[in-house]
PDB file of N, CA and C in Angstrom:
ATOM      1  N   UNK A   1      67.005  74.168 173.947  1.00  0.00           N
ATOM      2  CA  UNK A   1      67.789  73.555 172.888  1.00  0.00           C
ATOM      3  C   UNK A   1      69.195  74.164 172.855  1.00  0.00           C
ATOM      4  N   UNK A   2      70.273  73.701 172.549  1.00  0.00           N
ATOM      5  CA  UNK A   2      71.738  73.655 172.810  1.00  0.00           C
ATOM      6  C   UNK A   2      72.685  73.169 171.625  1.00  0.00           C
ATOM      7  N   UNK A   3      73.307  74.071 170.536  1.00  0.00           N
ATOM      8  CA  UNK A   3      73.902  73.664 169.370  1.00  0.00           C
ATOM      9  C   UNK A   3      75.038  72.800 170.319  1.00  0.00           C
ATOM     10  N   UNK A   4      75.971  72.218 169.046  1.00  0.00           N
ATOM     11  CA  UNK A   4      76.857  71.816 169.061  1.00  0.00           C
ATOM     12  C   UNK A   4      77.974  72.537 170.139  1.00  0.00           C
ATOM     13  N   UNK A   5      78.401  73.372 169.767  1.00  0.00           N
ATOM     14  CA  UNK A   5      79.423  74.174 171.080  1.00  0.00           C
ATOM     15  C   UNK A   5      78.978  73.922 172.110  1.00  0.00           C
ATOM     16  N   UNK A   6      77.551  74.558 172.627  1.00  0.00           N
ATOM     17  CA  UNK A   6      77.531  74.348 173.816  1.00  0.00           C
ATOM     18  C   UNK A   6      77.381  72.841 174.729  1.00  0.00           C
ATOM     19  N   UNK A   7      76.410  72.023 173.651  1.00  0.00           N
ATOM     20  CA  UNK A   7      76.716  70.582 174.106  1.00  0.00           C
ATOM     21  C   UNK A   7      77.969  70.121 174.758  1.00  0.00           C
ATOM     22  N   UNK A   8      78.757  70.380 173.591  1.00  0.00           N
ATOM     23  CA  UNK A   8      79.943  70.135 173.727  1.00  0.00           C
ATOM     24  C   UNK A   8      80.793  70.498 175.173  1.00  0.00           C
ATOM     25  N   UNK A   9      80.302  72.298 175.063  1.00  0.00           N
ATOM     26  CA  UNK A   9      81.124  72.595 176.848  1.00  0.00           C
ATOM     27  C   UNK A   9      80.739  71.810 177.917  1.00  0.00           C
ATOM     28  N   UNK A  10      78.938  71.393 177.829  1.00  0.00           N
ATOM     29  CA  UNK A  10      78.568  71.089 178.741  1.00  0.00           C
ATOM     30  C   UNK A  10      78.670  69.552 179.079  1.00  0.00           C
ATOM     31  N   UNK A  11      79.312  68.857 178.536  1.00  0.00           N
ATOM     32  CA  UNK A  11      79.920  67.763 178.340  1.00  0.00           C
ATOM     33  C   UNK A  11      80.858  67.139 179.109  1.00  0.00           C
ATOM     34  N   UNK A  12      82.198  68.384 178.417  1.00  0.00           N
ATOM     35  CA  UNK A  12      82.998  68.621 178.798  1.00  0.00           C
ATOM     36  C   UNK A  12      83.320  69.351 180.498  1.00  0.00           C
ATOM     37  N   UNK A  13      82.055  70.096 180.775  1.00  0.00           N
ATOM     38  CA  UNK A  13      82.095  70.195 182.381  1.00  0.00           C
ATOM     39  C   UNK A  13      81.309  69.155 183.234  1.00  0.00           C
ATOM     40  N   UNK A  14      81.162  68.201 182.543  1.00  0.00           N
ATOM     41  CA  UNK A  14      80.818  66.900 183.495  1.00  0.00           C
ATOM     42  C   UNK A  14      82.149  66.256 184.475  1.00  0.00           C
ATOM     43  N   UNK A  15      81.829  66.047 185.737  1.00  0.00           N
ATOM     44  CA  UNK A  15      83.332  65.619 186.855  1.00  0.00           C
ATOM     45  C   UNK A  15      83.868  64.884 185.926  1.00  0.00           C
ATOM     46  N   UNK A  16      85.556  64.875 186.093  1.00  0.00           N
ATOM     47  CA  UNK A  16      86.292  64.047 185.252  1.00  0.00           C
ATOM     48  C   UNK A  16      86.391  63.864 183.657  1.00  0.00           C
ATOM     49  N   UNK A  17      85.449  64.208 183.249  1.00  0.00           N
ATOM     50  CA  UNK A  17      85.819  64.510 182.014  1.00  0.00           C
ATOM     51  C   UNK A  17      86.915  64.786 181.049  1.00  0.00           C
ATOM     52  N   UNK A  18      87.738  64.234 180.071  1.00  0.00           N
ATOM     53  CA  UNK A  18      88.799  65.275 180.128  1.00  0.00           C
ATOM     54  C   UNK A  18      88.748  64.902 178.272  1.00  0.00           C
ATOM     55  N   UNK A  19      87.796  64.809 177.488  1.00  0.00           N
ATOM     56  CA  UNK A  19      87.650  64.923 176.259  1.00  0.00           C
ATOM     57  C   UNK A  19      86.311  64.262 175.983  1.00  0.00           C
ATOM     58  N   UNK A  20      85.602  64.907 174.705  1.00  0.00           N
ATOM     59  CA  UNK A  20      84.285  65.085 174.321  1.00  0.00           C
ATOM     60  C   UNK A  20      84.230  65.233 172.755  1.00  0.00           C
ATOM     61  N   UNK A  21      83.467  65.078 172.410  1.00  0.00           N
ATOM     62  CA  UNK A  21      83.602  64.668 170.957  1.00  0.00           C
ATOM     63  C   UNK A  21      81.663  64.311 170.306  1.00  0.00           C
ATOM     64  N   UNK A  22      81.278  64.508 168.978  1.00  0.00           N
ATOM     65  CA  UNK A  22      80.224  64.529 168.506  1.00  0.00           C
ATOM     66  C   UNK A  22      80.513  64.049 167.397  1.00  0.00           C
ATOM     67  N   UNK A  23      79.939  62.963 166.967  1.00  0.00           N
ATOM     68  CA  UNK A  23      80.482  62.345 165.525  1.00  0.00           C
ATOM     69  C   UNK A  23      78.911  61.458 164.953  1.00  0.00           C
ATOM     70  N   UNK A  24      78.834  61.706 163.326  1.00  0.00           N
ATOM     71  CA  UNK A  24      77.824  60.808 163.028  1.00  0.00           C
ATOM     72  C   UNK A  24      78.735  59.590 162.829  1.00  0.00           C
ATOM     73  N   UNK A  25      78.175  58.482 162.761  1.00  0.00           N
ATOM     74  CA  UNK A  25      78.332  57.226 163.020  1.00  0.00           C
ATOM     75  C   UNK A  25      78.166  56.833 161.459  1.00  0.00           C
ATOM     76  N   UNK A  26      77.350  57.622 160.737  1.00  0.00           N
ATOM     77  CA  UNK A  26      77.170  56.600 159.439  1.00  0.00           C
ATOM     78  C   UNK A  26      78.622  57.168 158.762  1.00  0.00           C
ATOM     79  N   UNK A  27      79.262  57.911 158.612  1.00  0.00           N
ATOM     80  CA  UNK A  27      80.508  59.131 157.618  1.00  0.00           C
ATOM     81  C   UNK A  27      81.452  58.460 158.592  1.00  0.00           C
ATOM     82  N   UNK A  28      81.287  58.464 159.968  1.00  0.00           N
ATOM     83  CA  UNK A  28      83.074  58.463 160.704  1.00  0.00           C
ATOM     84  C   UNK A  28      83.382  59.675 160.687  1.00  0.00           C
ATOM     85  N   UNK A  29      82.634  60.716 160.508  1.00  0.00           N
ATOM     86  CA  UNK A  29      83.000  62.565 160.432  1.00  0.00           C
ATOM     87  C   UNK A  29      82.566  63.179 162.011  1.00  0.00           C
ATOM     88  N   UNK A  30      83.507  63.516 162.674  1.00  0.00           N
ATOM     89  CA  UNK A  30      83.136  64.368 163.530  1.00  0.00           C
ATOM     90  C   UNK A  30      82.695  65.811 163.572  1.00  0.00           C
ATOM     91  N   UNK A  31      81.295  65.813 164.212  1.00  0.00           N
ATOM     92  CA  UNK A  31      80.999  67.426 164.278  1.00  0.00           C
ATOM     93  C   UNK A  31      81.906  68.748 165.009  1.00  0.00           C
ATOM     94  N   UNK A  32      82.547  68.183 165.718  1.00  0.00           N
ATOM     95  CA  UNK A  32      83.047  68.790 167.056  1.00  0.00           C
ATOM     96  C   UNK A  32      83.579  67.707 167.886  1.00  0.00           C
ATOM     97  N   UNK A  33      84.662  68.671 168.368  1.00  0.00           N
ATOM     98  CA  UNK A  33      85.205  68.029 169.813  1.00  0.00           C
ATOM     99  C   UNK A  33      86.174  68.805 170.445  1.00  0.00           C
ATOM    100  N   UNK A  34      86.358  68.672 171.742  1.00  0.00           N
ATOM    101  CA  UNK A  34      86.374  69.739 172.687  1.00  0.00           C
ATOM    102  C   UNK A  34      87.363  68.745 173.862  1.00  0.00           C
ATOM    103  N   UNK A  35      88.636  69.215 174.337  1.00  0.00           N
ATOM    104  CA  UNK A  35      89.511  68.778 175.342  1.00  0.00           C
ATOM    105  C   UNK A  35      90.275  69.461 176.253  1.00  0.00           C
ATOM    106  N   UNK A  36      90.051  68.789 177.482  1.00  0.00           N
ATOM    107  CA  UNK A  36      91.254  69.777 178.798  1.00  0.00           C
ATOM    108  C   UNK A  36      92.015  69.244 179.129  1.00  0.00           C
ATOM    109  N   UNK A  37      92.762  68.425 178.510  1.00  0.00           N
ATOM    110  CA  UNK A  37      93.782  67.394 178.824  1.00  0.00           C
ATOM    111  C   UNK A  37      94.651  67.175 177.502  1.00  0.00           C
ATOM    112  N   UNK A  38      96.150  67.275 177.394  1.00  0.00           N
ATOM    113  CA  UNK A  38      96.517  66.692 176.537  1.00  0.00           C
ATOM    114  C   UNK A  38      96.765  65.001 176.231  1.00  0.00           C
ATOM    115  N   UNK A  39      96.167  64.710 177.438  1.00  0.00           N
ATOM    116  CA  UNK A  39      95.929  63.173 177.390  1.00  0.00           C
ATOM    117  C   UNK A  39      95.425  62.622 176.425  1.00  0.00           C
ATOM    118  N   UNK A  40      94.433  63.228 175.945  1.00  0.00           N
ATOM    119  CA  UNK A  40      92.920  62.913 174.780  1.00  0.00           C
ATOM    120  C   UNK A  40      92.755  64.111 173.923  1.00  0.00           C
ATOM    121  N   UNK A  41      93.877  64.997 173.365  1.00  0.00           N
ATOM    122  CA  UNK A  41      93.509  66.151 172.897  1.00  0.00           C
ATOM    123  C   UNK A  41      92.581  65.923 171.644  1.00  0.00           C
ATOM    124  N   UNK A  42      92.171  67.072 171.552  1.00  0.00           N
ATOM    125  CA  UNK A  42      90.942  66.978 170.159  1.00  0.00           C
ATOM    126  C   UNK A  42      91.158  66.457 168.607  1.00  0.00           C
ATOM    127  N   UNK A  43      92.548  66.242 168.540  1.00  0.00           N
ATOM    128  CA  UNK A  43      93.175  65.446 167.248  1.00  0.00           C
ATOM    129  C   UNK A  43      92.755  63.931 167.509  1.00  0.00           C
ATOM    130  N   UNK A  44      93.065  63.233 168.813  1.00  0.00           N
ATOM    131  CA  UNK A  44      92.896  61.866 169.051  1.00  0.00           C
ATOM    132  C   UNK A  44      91.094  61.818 169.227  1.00  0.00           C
ATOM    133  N   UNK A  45      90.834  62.731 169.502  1.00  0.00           N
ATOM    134  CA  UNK A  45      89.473  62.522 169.642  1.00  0.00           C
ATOM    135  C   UNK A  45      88.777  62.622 167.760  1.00  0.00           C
ATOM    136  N   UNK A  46      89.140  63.066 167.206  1.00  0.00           N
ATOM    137  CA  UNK A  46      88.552  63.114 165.901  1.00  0.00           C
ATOM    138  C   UNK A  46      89.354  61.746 165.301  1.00  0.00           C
ATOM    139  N   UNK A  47      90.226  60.921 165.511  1.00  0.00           N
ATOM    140  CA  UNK A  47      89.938  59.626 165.203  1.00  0.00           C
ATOM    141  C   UNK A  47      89.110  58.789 166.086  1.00  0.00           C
ATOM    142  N   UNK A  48      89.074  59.413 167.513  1.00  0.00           N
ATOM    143  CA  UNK A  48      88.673  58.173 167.880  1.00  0.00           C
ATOM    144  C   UNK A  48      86.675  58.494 167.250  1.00  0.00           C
ATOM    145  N   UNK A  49      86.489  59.154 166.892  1.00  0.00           N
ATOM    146  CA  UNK A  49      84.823  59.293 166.453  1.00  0.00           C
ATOM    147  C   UNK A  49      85.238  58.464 165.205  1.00  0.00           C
ATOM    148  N   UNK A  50      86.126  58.340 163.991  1.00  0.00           N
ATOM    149  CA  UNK A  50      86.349  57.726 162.464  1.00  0.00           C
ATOM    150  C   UNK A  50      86.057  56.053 163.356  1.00  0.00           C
ATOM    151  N   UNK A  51      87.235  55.700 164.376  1.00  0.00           N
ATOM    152  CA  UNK A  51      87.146  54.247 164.776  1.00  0.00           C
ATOM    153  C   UNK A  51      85.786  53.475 165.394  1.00  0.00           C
ATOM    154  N   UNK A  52      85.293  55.060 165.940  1.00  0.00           N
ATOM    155  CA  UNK A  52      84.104  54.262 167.215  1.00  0.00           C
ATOM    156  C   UNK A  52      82.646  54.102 166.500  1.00  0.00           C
ATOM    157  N   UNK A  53      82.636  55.056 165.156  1.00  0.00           N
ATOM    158  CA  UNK A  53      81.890  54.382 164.423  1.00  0.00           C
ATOM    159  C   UNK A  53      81.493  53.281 163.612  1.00  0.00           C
ATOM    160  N   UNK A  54      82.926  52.713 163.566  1.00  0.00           N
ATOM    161  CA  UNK A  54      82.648  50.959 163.144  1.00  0.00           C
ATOM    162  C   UNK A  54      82.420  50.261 164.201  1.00  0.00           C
ATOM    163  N   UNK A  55      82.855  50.590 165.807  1.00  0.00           N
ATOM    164  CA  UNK A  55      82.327  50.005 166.655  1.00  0.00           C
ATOM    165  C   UNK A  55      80.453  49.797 166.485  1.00  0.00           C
ATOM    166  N   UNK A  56      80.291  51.022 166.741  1.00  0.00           N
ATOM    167  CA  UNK A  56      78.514  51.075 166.522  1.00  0.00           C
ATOM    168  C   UNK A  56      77.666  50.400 165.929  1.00  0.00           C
ATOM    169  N   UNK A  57      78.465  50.641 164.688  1.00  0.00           N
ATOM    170  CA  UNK A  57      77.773  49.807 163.163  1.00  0.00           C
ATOM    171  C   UNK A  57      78.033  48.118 163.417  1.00  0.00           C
ATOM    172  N   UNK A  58      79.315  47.743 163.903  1.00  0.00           N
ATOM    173  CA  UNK A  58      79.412  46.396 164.601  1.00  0.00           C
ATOM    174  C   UNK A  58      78.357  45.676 165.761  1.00  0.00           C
ATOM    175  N   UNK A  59      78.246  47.030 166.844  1.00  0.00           N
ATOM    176  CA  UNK A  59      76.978  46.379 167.693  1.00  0.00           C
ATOM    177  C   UNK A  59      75.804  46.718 167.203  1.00  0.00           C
ATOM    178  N   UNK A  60      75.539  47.259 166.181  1.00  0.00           N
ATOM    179  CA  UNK A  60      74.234  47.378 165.545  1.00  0.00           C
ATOM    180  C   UNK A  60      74.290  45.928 164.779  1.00  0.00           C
ATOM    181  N   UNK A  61      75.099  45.150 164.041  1.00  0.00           N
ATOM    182  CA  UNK A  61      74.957  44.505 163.547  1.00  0.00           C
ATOM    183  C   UNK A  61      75.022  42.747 164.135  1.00  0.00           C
ATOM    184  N   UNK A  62      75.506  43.071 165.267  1.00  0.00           N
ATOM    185  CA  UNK A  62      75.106  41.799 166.647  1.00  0.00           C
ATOM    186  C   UNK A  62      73.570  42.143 167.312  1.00  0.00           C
ATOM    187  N   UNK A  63      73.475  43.230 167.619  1.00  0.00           N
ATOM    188  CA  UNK A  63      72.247  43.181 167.357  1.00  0.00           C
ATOM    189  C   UNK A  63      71.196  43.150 166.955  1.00  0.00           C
ATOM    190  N   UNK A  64      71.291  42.991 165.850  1.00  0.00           N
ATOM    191  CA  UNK A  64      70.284  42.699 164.621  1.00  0.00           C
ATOM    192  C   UNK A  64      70.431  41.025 163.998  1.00  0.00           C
ATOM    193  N   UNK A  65      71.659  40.491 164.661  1.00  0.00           N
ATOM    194  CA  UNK A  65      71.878  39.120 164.741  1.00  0.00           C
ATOM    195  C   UNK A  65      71.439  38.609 165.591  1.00  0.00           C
ATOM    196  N   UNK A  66      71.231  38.693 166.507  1.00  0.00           N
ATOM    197  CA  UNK A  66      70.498  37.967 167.515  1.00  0.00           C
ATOM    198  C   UNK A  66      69.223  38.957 167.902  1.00  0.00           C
ATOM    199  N   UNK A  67      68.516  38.679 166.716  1.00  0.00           N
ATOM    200  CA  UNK A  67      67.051  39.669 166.769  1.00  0.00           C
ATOM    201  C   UNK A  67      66.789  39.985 168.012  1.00  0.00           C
ATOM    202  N   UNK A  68      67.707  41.581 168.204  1.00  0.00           N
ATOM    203  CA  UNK A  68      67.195  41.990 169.607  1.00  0.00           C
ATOM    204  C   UNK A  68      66.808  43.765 169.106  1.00  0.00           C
ATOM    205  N   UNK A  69      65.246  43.973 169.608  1.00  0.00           N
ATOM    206  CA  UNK A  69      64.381  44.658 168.749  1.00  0.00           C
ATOM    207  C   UNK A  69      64.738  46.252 169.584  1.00  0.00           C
ATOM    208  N   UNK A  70      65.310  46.154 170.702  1.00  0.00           N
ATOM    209  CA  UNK A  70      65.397  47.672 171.593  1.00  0.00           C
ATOM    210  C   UNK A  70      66.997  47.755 170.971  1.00  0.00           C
ATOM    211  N   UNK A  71      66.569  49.910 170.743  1.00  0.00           N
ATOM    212  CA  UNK A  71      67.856  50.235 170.516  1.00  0.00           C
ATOM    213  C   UNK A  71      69.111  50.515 171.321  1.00  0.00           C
ATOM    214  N   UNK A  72      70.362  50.598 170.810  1.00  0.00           N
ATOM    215  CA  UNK A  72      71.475  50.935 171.769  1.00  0.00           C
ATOM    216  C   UNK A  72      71.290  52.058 172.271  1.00  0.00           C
ATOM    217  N   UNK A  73      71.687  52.236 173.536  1.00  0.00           N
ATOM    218  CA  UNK A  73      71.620  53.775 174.426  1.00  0.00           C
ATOM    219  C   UNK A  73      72.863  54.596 174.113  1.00  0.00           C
ATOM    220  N   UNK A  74      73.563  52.655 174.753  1.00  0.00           N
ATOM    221  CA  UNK A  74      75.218  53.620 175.010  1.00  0.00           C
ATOM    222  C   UNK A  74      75.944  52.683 174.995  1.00  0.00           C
ATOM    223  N   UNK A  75      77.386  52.740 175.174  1.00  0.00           N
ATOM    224  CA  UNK A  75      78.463  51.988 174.904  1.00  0.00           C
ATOM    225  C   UNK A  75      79.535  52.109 175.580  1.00  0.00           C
ATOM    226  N   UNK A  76      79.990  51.178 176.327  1.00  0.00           N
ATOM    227  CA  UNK A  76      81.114  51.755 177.584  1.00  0.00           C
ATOM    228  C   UNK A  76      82.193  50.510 177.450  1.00  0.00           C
ATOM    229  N   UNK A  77      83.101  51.720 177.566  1.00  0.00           N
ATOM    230  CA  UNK A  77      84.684  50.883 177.098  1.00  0.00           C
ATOM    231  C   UNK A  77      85.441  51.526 178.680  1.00  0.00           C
ATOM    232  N   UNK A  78      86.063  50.665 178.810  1.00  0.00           N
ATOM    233  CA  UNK A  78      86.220  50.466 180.443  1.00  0.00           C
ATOM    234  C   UNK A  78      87.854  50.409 180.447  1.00  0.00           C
ATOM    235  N   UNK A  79      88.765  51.672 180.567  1.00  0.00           N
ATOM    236  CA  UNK A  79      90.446  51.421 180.427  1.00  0.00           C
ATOM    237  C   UNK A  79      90.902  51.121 181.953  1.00  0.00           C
ATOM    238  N   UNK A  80      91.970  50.771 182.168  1.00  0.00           N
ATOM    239  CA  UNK A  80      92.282  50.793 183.633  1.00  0.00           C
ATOM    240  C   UNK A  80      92.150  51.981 184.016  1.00  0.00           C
ATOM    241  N   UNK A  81      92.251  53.289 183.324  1.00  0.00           N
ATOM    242  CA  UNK A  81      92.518  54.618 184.105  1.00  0.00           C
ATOM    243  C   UNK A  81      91.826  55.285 183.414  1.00  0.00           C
ATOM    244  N   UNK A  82      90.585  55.425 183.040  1.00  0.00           N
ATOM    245  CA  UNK A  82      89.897  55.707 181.456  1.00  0.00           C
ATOM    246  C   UNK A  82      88.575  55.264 181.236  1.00  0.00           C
ATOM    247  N   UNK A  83      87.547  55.849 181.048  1.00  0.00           N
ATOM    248  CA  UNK A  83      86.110  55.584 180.515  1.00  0.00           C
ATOM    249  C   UNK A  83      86.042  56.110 179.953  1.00  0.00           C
ATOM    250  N   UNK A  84      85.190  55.422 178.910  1.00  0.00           N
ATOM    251  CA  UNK A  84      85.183  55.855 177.206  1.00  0.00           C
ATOM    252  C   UNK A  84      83.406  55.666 177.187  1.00  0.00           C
ATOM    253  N   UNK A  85      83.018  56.641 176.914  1.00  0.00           N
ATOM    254  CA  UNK A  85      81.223  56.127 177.132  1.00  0.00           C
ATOM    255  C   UNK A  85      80.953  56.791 175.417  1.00  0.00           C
ATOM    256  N   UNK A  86      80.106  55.647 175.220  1.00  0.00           N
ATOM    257  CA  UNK A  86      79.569  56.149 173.718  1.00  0.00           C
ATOM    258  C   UNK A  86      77.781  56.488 173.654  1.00  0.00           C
ATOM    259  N   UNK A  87      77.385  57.327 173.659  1.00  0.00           N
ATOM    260  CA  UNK A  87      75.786  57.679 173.895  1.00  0.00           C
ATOM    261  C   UNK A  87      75.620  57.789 172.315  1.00  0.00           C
ATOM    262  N   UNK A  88      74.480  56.941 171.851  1.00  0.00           N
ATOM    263  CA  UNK A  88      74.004  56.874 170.710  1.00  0.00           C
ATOM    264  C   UNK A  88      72.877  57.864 170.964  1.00  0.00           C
ATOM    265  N   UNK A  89      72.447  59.322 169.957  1.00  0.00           N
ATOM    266  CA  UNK A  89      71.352  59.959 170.019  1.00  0.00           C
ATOM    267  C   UNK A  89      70.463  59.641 170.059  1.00  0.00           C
ATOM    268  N   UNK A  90      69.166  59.589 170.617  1.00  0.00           N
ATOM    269  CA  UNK A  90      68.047  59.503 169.984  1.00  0.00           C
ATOM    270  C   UNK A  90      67.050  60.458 169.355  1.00  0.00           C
ATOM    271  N   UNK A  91      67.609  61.558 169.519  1.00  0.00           N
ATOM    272  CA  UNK A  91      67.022  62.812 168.801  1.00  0.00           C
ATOM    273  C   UNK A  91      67.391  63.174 167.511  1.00  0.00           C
ATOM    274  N   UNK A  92      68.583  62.518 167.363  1.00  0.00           N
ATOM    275  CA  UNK A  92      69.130  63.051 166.168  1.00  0.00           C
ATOM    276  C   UNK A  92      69.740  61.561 165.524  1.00  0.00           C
ATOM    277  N   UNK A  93      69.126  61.053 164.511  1.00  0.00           N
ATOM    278  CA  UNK A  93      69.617  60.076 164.231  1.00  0.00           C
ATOM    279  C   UNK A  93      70.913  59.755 163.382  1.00  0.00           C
ATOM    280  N   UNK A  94      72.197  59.112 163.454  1.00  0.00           N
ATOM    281  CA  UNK A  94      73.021  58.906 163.214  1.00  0.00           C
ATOM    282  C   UNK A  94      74.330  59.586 164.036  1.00  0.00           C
ATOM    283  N   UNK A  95      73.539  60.365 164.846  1.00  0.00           N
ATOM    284  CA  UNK A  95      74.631  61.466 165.783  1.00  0.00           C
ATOM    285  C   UNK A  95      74.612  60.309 167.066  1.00  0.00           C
ATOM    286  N   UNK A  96      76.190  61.073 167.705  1.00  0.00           N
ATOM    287  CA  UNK A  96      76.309  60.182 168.632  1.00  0.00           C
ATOM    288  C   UNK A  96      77.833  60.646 169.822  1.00  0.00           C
ATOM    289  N   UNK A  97      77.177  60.688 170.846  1.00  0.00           N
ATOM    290  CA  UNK A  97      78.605  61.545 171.863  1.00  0.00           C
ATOM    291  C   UNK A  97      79.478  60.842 172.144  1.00  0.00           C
ATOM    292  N   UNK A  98      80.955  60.817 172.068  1.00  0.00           N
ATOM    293  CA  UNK A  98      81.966  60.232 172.819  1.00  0.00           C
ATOM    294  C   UNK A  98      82.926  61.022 173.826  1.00  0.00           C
ATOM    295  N   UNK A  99      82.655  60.178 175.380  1.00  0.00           N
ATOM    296  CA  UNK A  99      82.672  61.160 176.521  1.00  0.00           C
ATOM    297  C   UNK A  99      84.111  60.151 176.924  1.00  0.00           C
ATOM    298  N   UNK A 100      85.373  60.912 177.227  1.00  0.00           N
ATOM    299  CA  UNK A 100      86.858  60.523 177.538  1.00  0.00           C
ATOM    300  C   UNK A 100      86.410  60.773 179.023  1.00  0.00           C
ATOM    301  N   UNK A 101      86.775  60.180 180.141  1.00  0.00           N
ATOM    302  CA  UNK A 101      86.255  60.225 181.596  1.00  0.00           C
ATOM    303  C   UNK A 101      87.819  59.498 182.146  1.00  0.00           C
ATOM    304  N   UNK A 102      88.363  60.531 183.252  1.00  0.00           N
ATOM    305  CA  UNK A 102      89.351  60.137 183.990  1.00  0.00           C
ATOM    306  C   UNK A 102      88.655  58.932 184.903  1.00  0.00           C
ATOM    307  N   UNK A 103      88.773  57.859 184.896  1.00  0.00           N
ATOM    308  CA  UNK A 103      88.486  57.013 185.703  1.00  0.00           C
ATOM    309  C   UNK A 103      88.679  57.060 187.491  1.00  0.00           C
ATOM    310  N   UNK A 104      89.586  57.877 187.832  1.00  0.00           N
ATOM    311  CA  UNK A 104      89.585  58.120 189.305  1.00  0.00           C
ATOM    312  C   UNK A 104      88.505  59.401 189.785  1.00  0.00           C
ATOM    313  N   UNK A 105      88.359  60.005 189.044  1.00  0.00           N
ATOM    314  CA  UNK A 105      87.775  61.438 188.959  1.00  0.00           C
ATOM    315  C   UNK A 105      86.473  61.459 189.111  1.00  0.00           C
ATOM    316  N   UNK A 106      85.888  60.120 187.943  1.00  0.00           N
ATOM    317  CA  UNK A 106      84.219  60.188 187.084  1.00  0.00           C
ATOM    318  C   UNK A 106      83.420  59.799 187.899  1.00  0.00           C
ATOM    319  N   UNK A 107      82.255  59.691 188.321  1.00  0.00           N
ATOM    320  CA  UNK A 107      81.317  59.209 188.024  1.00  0.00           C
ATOM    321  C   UNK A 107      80.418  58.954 187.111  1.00  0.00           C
ATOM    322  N   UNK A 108      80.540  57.274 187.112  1.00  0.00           N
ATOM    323  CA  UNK A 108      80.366  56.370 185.897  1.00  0.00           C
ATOM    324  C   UNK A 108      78.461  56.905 185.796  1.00  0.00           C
ATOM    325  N   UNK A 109      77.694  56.645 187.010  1.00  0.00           N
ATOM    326  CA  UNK A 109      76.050  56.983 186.848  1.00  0.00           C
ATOM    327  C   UNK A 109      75.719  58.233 186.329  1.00  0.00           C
ATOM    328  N   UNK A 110      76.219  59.573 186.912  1.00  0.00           N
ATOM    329  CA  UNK A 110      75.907  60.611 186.929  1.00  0.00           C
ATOM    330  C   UNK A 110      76.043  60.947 185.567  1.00  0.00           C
ATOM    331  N   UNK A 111      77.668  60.966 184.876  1.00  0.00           N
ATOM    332  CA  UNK A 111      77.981  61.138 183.613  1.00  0.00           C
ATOM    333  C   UNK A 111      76.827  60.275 182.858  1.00  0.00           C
ATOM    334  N   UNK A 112      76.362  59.341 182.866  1.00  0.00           N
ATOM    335  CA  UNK A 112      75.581  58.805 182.271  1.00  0.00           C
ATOM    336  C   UNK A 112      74.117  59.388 181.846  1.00  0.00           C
ATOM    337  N   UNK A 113      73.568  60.217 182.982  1.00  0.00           N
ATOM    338  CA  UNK A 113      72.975  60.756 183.142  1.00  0.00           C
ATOM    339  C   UNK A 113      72.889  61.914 182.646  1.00  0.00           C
ATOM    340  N   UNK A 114      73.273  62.471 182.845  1.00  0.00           N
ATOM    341  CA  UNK A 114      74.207  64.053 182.475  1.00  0.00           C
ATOM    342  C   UNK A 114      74.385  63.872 180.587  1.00  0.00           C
ATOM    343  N   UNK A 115      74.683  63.198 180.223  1.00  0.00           N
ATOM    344  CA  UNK A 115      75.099  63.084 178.839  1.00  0.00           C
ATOM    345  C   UNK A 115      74.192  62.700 178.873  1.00  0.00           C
ATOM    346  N   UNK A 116      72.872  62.049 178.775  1.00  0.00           N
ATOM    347  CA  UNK A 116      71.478  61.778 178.182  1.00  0.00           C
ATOM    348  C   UNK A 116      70.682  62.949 178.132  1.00  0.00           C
ATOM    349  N   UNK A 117      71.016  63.767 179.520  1.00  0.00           N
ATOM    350  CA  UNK A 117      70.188  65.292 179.194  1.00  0.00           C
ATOM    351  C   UNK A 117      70.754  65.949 178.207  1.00  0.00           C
ATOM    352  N   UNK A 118      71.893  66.421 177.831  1.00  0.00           N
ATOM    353  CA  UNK A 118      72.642  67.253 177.064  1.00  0.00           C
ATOM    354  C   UNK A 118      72.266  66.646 175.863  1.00  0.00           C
ATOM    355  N   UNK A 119      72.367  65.042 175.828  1.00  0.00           N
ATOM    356  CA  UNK A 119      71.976  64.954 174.153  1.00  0.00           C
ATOM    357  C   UNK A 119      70.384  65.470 173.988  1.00  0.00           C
ATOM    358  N   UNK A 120      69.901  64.497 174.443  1.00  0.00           N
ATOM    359  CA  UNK A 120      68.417  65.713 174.352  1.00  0.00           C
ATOM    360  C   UNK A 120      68.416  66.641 173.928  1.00  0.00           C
ATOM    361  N   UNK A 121      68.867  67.607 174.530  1.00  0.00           N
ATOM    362  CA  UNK A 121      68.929  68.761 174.563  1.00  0.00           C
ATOM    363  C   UNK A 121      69.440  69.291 173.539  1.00  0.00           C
ATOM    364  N   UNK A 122      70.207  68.631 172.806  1.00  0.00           N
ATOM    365  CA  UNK A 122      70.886  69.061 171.230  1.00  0.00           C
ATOM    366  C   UNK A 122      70.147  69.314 170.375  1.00  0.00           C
ATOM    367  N   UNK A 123      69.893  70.350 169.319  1.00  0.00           N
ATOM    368  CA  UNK A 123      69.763  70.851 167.789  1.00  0.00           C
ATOM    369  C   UNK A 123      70.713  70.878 166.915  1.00  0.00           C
ATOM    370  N   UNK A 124      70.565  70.279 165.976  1.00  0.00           N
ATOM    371  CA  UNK A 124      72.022  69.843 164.948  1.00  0.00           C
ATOM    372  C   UNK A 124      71.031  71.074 164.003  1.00  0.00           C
TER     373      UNK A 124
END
């Protein structure tokens, strides 16, 4: 098991990576967030957890419109130079990771991967 900090580093040392972030989804309050880039520093990342939680609550609510009964995993926002992956917890309900990914750098599977173990792996 792995608090918040370390989630967070280990996140953040996924290839390409270059901002990380932990936010509940129901508040728009971020727990943490963590950056190696002033590209995405940890100020833009604590809005982008306030914004990406109305995203959530939006595809929670298309999905519950078109009665579809399996939950969201994850959420991927696709920039020209930029992946934005949103991993909804399942260990911890209402928690939820937002992973900033240099798009030349990332791997889109692995990170995917990689951030499903780490959430796991979280104790709030």
């Amino acid at each position: 098991m792995t608090d918040i900090r370390q989630s967070l580093q280990a996140a953040l040392d996924i290839d390409g990576t270059i901002g990380v972030a932990l936010g509940d989804w129901n508040t728009g309050f971020s727990l943490g967030q963590a950056s190696t880039s002033n590209v995405f520093p940890e100020s833009k990342l604590e809005t982008a957890i306030a914004l990406n939680s109305e995203v959530i609550k939006a595809k929670n609510r298309a999905r519950e419109g078109l009665a579809l009964s399996a939950e969201i995993e994850d959420i991927l926002i696709t920039l020209k130079d930029q992946y934005h992956l949103i991993r909804i917890a399942e260990t911890t309900p209402g928690v939820f990771f937002y992973l900033v990914m240099d798009r030349a750098k990332a791997n889109l599977g692995l990170a995917r991967i990689k951030l499903r173990s780490i959430e796991k792996d979280l104790q709030i």
